[in-house]
Each structure stands twice: as structure tokens, then as C-alpha cells.
PDB file of N, CA and C in Angstrom:
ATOM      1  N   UNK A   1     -14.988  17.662  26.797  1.00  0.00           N
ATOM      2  CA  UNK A   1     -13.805  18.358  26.325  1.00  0.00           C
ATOM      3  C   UNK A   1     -12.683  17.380  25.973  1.00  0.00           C
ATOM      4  N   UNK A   2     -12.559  16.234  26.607  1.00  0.00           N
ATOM      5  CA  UNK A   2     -11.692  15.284  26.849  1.00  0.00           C
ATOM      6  C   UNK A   2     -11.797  14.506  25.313  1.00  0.00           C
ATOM      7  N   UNK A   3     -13.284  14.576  24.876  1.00  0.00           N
ATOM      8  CA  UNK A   3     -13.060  13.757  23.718  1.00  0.00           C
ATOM      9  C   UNK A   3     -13.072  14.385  22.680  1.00  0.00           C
ATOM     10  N   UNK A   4     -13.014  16.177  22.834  1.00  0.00           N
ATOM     11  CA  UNK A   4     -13.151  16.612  21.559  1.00  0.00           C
ATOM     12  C   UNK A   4     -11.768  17.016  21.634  1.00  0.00           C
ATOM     13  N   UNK A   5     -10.358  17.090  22.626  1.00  0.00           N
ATOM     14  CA  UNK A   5      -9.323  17.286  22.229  1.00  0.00           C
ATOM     15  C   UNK A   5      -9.006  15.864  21.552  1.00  0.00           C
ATOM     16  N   UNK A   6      -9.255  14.688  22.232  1.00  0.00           N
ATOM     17  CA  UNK A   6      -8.769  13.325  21.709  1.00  0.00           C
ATOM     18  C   UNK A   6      -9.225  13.182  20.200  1.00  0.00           C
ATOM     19  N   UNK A   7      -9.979  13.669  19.616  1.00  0.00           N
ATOM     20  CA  UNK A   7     -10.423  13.631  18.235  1.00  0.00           C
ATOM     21  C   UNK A   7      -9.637  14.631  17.194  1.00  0.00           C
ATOM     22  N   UNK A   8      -9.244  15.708  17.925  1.00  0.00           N
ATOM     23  CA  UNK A   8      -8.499  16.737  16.658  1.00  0.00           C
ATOM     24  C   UNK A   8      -7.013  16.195  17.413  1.00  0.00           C
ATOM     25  N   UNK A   9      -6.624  15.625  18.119  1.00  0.00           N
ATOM     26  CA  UNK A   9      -4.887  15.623  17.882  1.00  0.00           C
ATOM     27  C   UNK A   9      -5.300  13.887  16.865  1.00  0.00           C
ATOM     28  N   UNK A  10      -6.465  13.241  16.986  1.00  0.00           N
ATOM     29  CA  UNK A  10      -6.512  11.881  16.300  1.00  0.00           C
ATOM     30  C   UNK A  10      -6.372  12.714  14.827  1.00  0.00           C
ATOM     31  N   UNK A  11      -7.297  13.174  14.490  1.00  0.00           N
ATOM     32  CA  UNK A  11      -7.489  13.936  12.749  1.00  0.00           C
ATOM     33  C   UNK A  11      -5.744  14.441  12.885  1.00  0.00           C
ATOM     34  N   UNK A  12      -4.724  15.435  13.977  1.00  0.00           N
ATOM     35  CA  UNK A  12      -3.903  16.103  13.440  1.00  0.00           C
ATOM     36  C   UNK A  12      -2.616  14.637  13.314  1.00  0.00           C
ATOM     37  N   UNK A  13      -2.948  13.500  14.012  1.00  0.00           N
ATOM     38  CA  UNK A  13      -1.877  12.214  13.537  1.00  0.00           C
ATOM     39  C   UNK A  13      -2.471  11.799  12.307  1.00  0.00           C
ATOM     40  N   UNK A  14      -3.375  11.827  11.854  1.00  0.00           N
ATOM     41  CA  UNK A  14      -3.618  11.335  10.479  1.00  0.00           C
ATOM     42  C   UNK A  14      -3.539  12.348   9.385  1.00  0.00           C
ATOM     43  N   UNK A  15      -3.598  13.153   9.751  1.00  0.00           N
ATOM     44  CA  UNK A  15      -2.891  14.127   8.671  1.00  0.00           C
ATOM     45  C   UNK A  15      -0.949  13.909   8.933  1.00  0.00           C
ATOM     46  N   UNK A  16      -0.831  13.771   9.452  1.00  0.00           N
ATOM     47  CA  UNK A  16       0.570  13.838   9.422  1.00  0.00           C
ATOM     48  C   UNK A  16       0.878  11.900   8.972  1.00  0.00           C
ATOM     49  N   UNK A  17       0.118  11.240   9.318  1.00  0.00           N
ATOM     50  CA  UNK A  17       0.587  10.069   8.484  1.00  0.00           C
ATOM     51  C   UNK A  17       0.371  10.116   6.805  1.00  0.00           C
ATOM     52  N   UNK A  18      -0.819  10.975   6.628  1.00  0.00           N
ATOM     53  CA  UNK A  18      -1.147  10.888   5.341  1.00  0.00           C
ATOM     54  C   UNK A  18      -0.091  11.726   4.728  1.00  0.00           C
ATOM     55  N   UNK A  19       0.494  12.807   5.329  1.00  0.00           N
ATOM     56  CA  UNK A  19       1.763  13.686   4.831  1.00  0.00           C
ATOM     57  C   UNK A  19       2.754  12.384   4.694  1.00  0.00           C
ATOM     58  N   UNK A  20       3.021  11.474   5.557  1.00  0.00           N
ATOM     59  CA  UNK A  20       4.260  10.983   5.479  1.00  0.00           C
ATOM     60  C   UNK A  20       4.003   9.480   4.280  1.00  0.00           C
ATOM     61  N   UNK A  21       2.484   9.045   4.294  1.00  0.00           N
ATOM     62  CA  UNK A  21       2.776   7.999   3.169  1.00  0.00           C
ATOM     63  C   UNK A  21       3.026   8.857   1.755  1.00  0.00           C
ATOM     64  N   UNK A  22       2.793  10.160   1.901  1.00  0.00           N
ATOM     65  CA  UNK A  22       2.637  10.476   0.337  1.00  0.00           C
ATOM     66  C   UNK A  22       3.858  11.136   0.216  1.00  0.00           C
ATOM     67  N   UNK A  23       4.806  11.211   1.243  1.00  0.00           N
ATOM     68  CA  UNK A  23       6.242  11.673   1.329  1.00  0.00           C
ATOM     69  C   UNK A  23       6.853  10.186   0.780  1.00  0.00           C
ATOM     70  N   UNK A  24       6.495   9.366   1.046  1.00  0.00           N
ATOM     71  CA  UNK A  24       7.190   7.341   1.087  1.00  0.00           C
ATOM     72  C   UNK A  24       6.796   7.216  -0.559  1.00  0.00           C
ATOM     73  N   UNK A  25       5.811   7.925  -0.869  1.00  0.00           N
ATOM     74  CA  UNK A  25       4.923   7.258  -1.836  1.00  0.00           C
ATOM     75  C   UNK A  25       5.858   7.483  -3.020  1.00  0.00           C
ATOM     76  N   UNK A  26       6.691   8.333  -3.281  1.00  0.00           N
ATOM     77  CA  UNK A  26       7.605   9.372  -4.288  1.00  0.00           C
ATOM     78  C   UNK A  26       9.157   8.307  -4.720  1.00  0.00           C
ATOM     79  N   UNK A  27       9.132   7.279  -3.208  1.00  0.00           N
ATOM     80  CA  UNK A  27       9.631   6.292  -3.409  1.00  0.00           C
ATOM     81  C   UNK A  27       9.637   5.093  -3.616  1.00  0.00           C
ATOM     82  N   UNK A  28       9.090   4.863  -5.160  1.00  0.00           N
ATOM     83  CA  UNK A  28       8.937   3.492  -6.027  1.00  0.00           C
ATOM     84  C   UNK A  28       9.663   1.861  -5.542  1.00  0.00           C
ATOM     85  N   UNK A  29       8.869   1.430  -4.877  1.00  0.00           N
ATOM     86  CA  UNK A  29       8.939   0.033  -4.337  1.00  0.00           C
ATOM     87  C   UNK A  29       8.102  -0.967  -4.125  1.00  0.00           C
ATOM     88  N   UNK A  30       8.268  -2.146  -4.348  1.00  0.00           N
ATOM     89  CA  UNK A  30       7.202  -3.257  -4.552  1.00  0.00           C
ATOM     90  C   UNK A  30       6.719  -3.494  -3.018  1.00  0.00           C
ATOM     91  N   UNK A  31       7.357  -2.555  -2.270  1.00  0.00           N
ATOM     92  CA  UNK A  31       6.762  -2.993  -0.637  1.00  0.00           C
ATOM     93  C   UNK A  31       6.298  -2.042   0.007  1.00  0.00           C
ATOM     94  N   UNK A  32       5.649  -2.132   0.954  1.00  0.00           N
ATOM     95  CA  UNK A  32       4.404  -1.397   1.366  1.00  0.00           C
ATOM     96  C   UNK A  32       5.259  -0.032   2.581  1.00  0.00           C
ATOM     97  N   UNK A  33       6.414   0.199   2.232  1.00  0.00           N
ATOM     98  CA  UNK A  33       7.296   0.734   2.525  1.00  0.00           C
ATOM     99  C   UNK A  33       7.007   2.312   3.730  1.00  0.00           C
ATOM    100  N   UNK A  34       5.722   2.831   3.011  1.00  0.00           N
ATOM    101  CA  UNK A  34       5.427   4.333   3.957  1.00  0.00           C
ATOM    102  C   UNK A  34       4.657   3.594   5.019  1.00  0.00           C
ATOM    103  N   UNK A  35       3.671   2.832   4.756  1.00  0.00           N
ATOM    104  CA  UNK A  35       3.075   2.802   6.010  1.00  0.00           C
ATOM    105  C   UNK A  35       3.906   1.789   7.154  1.00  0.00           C
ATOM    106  N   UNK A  36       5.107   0.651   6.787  1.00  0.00           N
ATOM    107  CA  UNK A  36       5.673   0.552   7.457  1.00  0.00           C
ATOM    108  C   UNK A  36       7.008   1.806   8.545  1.00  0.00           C
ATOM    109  N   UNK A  37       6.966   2.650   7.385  1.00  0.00           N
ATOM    110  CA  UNK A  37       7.904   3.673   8.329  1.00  0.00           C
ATOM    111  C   UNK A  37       6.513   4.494   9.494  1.00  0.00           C
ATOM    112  N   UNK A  38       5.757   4.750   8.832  1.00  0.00           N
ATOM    113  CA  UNK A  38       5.127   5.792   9.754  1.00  0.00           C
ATOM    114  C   UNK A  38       4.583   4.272  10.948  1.00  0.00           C
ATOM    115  N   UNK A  39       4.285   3.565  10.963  1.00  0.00           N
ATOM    116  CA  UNK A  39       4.374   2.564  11.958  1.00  0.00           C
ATOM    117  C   UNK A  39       5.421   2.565  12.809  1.00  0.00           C
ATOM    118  N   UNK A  40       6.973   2.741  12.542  1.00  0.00           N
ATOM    119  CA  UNK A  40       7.337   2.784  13.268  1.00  0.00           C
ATOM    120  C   UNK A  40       8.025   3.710  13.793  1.00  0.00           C
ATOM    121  N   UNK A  41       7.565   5.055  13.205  1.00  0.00           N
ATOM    122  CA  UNK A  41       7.493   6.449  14.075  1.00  0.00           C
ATOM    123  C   UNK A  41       6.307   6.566  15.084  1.00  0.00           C
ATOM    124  N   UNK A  42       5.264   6.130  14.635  1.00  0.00           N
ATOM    125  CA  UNK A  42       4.164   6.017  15.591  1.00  0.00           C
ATOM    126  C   UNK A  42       4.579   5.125  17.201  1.00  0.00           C
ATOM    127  N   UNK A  43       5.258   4.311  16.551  1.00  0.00           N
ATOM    128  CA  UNK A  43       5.831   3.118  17.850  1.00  0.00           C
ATOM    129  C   UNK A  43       6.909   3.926  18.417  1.00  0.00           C
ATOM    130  N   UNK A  44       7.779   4.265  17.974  1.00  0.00           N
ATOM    131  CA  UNK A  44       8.862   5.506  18.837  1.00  0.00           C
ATOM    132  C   UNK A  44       8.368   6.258  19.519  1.00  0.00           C
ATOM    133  N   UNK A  45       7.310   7.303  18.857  1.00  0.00           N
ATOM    134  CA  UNK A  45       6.958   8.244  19.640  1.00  0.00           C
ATOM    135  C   UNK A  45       5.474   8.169  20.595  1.00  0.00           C
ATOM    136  N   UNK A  46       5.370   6.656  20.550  1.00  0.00           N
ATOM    137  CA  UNK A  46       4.281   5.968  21.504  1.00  0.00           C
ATOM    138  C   UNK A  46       5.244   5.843  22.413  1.00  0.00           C
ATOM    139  N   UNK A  47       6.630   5.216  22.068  1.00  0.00           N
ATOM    140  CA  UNK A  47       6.887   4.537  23.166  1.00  0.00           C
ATOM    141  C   UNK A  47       7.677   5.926  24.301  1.00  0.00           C
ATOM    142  N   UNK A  48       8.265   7.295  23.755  1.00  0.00           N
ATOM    143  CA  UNK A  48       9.081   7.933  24.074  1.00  0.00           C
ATOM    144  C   UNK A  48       7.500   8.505  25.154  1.00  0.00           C
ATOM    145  N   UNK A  49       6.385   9.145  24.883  1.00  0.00           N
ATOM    146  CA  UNK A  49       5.227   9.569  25.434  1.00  0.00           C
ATOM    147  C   UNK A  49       5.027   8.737  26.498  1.00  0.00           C
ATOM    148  N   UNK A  50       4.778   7.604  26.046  1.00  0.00           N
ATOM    149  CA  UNK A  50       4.629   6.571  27.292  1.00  0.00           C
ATOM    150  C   UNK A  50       5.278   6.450  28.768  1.00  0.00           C
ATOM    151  N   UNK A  51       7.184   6.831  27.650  1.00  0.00           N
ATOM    152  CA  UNK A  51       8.170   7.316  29.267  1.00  0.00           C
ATOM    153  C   UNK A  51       7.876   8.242  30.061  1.00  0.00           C
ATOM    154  N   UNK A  52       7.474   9.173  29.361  1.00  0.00           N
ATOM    155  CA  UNK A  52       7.283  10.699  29.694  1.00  0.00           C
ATOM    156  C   UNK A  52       6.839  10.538  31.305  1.00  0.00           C
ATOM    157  N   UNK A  53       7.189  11.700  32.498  1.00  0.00           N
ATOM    158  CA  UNK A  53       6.093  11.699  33.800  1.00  0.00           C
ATOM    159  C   UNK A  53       4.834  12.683  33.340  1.00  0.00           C
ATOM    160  N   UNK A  54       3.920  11.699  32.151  1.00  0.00           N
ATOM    161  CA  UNK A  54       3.061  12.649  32.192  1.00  0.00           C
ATOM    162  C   UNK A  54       1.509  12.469  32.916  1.00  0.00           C
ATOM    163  N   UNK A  55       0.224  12.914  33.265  1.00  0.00           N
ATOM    164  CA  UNK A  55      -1.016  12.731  33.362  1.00  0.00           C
ATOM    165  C   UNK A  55      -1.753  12.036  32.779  1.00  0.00           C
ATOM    166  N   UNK A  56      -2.744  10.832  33.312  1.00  0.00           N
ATOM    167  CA  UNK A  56      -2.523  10.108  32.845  1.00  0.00           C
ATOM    168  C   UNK A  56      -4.092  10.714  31.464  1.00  0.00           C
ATOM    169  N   UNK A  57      -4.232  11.924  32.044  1.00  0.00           N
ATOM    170  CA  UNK A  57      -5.255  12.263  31.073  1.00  0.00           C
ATOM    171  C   UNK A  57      -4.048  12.756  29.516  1.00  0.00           C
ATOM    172  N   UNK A  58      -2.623  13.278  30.071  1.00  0.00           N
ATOM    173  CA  UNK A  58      -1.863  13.887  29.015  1.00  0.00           C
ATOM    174  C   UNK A  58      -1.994  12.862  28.135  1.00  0.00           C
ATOM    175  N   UNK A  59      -1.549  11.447  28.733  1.00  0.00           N
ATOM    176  CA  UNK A  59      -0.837   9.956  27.995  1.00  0.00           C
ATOM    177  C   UNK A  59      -2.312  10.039  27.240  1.00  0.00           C
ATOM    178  N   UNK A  60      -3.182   9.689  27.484  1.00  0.00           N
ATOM    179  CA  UNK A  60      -4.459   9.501  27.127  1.00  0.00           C
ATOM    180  C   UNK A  60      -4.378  10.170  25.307  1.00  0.00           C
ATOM    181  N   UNK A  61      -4.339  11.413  25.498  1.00  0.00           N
ATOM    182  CA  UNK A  61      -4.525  12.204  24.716  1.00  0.00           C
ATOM    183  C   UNK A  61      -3.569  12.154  23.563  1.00  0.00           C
ATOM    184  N   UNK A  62      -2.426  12.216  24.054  1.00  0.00           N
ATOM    185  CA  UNK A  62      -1.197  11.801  23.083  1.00  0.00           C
ATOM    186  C   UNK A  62      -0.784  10.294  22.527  1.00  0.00           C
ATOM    187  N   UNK A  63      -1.286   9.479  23.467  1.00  0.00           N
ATOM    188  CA  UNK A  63      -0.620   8.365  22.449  1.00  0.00           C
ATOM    189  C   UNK A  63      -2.303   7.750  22.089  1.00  0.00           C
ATOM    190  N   UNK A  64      -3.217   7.735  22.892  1.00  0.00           N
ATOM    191  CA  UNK A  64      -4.584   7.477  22.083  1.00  0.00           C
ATOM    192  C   UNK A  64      -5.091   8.625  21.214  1.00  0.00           C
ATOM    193  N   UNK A  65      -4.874   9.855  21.160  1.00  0.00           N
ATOM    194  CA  UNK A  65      -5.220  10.274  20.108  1.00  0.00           C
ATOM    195  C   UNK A  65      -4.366  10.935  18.799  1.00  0.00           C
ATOM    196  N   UNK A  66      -3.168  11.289  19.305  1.00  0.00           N
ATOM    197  CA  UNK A  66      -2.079  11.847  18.372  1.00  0.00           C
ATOM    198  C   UNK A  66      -1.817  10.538  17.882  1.00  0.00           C
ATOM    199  N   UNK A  67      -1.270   9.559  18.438  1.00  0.00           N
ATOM    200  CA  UNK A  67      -0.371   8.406  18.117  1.00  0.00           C
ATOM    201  C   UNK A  67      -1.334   7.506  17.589  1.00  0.00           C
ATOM    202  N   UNK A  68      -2.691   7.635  17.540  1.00  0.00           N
ATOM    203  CA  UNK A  68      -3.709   6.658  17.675  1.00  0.00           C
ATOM    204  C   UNK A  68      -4.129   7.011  16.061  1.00  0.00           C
ATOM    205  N   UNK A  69      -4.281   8.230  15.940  1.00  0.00           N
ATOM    206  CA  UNK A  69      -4.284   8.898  14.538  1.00  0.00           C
ATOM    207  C   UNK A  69      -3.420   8.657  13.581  1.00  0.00           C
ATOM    208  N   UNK A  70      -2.048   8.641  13.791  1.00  0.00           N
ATOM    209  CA  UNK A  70      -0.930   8.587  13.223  1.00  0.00           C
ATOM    210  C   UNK A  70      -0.654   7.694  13.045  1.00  0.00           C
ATOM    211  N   UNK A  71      -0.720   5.969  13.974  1.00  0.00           N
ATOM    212  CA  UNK A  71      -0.079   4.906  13.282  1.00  0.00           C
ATOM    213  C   UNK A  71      -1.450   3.981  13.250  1.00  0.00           C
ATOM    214  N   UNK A  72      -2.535   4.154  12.368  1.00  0.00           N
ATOM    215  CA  UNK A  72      -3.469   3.258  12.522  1.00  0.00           C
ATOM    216  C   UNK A  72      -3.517   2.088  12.173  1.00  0.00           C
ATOM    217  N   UNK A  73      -4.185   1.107  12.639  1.00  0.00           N
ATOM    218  CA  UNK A  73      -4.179  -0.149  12.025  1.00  0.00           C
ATOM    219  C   UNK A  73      -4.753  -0.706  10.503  1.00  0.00           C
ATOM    220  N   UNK A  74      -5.545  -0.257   9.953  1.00  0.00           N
ATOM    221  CA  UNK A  74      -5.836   0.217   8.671  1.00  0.00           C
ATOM    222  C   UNK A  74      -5.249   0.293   7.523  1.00  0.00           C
ATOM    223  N   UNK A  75      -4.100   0.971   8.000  1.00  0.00           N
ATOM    224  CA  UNK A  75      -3.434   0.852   6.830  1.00  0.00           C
ATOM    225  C   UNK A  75      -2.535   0.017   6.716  1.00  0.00           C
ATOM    226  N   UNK A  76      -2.004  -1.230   7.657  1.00  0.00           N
ATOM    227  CA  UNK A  76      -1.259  -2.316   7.943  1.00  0.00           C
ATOM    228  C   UNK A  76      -2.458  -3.037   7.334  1.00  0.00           C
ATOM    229  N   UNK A  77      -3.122  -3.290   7.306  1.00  0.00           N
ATOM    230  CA  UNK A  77      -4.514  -4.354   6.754  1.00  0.00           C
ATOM    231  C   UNK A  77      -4.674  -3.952   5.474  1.00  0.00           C
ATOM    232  N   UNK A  78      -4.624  -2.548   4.898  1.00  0.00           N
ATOM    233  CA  UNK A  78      -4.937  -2.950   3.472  1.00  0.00           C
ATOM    234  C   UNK A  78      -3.844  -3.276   3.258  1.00  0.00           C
ATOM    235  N   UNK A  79      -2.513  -2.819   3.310  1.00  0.00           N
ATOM    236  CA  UNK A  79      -1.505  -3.052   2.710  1.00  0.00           C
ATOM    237  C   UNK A  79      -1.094  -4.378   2.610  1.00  0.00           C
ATOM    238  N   UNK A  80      -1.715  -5.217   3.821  1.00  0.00           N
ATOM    239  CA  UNK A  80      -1.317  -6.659   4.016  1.00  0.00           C
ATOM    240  C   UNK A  80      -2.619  -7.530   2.597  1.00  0.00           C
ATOM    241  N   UNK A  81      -4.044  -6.591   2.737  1.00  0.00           N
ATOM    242  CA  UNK A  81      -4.519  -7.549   1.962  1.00  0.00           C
ATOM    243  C   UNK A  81      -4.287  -7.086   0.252  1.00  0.00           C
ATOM    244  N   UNK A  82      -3.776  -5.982   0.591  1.00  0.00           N
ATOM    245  CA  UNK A  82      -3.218  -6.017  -0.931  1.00  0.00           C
ATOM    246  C   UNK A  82      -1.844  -6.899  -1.081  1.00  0.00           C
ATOM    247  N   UNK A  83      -1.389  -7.494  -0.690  1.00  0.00           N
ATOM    248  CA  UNK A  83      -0.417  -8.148  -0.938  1.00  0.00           C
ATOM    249  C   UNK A  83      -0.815  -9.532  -0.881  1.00  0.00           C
ATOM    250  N   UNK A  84      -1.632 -10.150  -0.178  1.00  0.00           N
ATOM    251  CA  UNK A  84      -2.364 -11.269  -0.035  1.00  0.00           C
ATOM    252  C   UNK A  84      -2.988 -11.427  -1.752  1.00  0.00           C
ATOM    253  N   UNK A  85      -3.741 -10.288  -2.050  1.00  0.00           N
ATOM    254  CA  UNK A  85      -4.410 -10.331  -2.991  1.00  0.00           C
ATOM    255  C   UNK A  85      -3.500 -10.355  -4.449  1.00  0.00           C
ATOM    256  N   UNK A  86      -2.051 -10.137  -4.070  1.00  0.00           N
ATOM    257  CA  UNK A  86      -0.895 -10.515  -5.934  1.00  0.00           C
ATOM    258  C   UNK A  86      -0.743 -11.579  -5.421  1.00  0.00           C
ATOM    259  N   UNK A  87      -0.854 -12.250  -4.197  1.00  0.00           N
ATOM    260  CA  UNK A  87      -0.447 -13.580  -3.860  1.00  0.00           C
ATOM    261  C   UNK A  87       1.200 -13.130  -3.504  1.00  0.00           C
ATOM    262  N   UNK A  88       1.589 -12.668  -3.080  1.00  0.00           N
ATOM    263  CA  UNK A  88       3.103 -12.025  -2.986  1.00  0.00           C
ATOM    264  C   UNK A  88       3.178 -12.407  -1.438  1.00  0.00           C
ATOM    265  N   UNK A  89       3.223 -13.861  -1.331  1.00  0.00           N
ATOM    266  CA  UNK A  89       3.345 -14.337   0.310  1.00  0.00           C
ATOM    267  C   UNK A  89       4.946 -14.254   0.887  1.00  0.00           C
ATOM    268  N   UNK A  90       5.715 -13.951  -0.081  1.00  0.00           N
ATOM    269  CA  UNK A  90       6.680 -14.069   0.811  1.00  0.00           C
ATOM    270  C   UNK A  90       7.241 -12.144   0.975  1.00  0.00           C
ATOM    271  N   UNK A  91       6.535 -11.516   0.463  1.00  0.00           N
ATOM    272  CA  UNK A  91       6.712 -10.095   1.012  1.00  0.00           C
ATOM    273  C   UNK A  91       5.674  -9.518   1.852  1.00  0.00           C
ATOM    274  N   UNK A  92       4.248 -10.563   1.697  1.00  0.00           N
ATOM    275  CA  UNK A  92       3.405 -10.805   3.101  1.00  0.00           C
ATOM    276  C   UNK A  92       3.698 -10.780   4.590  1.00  0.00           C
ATOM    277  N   UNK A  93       4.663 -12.264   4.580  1.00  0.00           N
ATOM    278  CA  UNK A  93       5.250 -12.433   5.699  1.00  0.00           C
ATOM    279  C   UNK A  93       6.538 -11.630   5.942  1.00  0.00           C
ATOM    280  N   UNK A  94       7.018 -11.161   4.701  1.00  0.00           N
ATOM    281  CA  UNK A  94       8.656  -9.640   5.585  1.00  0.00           C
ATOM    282  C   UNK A  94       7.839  -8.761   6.214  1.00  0.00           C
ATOM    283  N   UNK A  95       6.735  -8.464   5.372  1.00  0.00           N
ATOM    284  CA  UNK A  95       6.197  -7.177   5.758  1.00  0.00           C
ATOM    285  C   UNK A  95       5.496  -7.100   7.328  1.00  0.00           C
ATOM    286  N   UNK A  96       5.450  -8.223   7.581  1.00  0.00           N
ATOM    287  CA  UNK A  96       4.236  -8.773   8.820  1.00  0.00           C
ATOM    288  C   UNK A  96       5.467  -8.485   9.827  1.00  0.00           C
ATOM    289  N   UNK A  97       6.161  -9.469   9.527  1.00  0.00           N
ATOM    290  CA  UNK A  97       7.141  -9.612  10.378  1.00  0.00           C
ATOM    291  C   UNK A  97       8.130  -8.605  10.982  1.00  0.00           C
ATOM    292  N   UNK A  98       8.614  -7.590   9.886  1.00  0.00           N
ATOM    293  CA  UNK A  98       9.405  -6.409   9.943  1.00  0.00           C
ATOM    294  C   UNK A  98       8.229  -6.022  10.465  1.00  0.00           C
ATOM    295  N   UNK A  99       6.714  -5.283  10.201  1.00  0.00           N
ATOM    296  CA  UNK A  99       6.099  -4.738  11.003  1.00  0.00           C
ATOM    297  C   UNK A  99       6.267  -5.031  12.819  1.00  0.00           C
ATOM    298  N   UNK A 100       6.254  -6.036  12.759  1.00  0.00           N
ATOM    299  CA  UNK A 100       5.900  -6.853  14.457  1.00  0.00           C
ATOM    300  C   UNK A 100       7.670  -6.444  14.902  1.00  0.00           C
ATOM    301  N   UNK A 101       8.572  -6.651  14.632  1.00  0.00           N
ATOM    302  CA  UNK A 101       9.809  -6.420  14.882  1.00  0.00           C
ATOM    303  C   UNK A 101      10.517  -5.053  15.116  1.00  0.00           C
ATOM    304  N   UNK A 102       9.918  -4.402  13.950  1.00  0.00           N
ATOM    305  CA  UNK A 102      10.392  -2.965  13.894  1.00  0.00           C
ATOM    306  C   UNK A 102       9.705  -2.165  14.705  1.00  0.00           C
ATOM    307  N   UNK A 103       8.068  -2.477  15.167  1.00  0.00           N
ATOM    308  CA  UNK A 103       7.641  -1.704  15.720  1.00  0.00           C
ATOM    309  C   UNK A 103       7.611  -2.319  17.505  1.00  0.00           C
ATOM    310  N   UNK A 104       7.849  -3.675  17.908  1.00  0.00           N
ATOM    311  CA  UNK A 104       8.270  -3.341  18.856  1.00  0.00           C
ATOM    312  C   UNK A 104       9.986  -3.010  19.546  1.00  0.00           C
ATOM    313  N   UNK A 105      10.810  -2.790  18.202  1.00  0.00           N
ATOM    314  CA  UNK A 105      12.142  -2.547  18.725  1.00  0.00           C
ATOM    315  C   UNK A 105      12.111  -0.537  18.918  1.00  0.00           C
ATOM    316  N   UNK A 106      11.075  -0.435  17.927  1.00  0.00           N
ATOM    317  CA  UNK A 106      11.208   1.180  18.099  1.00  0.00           C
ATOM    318  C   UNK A 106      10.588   1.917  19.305  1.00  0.00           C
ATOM    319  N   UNK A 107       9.487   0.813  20.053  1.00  0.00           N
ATOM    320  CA  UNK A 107       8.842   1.458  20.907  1.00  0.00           C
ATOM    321  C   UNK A 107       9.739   0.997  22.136  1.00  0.00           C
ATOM    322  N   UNK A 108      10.402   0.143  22.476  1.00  0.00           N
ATOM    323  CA  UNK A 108      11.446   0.058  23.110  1.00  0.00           C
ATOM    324  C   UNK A 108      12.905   1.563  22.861  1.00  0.00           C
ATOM    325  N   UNK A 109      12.996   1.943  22.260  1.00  0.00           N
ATOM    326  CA  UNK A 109      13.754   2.377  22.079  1.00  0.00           C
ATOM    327  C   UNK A 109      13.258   4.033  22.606  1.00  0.00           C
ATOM    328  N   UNK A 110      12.007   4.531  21.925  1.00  0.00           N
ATOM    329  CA  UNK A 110      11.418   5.242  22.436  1.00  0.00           C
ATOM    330  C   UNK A 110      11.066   5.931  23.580  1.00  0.00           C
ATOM    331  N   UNK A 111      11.012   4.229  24.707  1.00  0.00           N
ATOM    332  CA  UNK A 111      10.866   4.316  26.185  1.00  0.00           C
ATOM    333  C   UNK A 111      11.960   4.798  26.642  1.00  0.00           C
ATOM    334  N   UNK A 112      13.200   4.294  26.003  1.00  0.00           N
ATOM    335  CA  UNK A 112      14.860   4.546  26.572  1.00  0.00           C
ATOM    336  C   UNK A 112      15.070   6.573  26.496  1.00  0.00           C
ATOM    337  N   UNK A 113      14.714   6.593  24.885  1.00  0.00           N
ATOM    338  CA  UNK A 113      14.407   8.197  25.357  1.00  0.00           C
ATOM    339  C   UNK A 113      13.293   9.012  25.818  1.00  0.00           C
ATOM    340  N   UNK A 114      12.336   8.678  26.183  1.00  0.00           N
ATOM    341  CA  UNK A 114      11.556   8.789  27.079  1.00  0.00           C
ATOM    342  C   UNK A 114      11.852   9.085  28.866  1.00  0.00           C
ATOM    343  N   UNK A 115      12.508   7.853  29.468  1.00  0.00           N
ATOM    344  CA  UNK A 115      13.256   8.175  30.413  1.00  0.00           C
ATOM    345  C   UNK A 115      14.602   8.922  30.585  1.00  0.00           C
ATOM    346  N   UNK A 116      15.341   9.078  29.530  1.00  0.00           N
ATOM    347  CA  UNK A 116      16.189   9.470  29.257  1.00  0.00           C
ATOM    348  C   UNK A 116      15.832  11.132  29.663  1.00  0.00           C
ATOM    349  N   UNK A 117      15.062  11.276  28.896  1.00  0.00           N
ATOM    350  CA  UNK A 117      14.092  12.783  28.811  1.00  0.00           C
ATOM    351  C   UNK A 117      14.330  13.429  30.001  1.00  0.00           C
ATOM    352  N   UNK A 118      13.458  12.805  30.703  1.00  0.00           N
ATOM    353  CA  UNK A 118      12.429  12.852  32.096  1.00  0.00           C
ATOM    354  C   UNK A 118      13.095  12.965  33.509  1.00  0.00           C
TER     355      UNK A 118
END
């Protein structure tokens, strides 16, 4: 049961990332712009779940399969090797970097309302 809820909240975060790159997508930019935002909604609301006093079967479920769905690694890799691939190294490394930055300042931030919550 455990892994067939962990699989439909995984499918219901990837539907909702795929809602949100094609929400990003409407906004014309040379940078890989949606899947960095939904990265770091995924990292917020990893990190706010994480605060939570929840079970550790709840955590399980929500940030490995909602959150696990929603901010995958996948789409940080194509986006990185499509950018590798115009040779566009110096929006390579913003993008790397703002990734690594943004997503651990949001999951920090997350935790703050998380406990905040709780």
C-alpha cells in the first residue's frame, strides 16, 4: 500500500511540475527558467514537510513521493546538457549555481515555516 500511495502522489508532483514548466514556458527566456523555479518550490515545500511533526511514514510519502515527483532531477540534467550542448558555459554555470543556491536557501527557509507551523 505504502508504495502504491508513494507512486500516485510521485505521478500527482509531476503533473504539477509539468503544469508549472508549461506555466514558465509562456515566458520567453534564454534560461532554463521553469525548471529552475519549480526546483525551488520543490526545495520549500521539501523543506517546510520536513519541519512538519509528521510520521515518519507521512515524511516518506510527501517529500519522497509528492516532492520526489515534483522537483526531479531530470530535468536539471537536460536543461544543463542542453546548455552544455550551445556551449553557453557561462549560463551553465548561473544556472548550476543559482540552482545549488536557490534551492538550498529555499529549503532553509521552508524549515523556518515548517516549525513555525508546528
Amino acid at each position: 500500500m505504502l508504495i502504491m500511495l508513494t507512486a500516485l502522489l510521485g505521478g500527482c508532483g509531476a503533473l504539477v511540475r509539468v503544469l508549472l514548466l508549461q506555466l514558465c514556458a509562456h515566458v520567453h527566456t534564454f534560461f532554463p527558467l521553469g525548471t529552475l523555479t519549480v526546483k525551488i518550490i520543490a526545495c520549500l515545500t521539501g523543506g517546510i514537510f520536513a519541519a512538519l511533526p509528521l510520521t515518519q511514514t507521512a515524511q516518506l510519502l510527501l517529500i519522497g513521493g509528492l516532492i520526489g515527483g515534483l522537483g526531479t532531477l531530470s530535468s536539471i540534467c537536460s536543461d544543463s546538457i542542453n546548455l552544455l550542448r550551445a556551449e553557453k558555459w557561462l549560463l551553465l554555470a548561473l544556472y548550476l549555481i543559482l540552482s545549488a543556491i536557490c534551492g538550498l536557501a529555499a529549503a532553509a527557509l521552508g524549515c523556518a515555516i515548517g516549525r513555525g507551523l508546528a
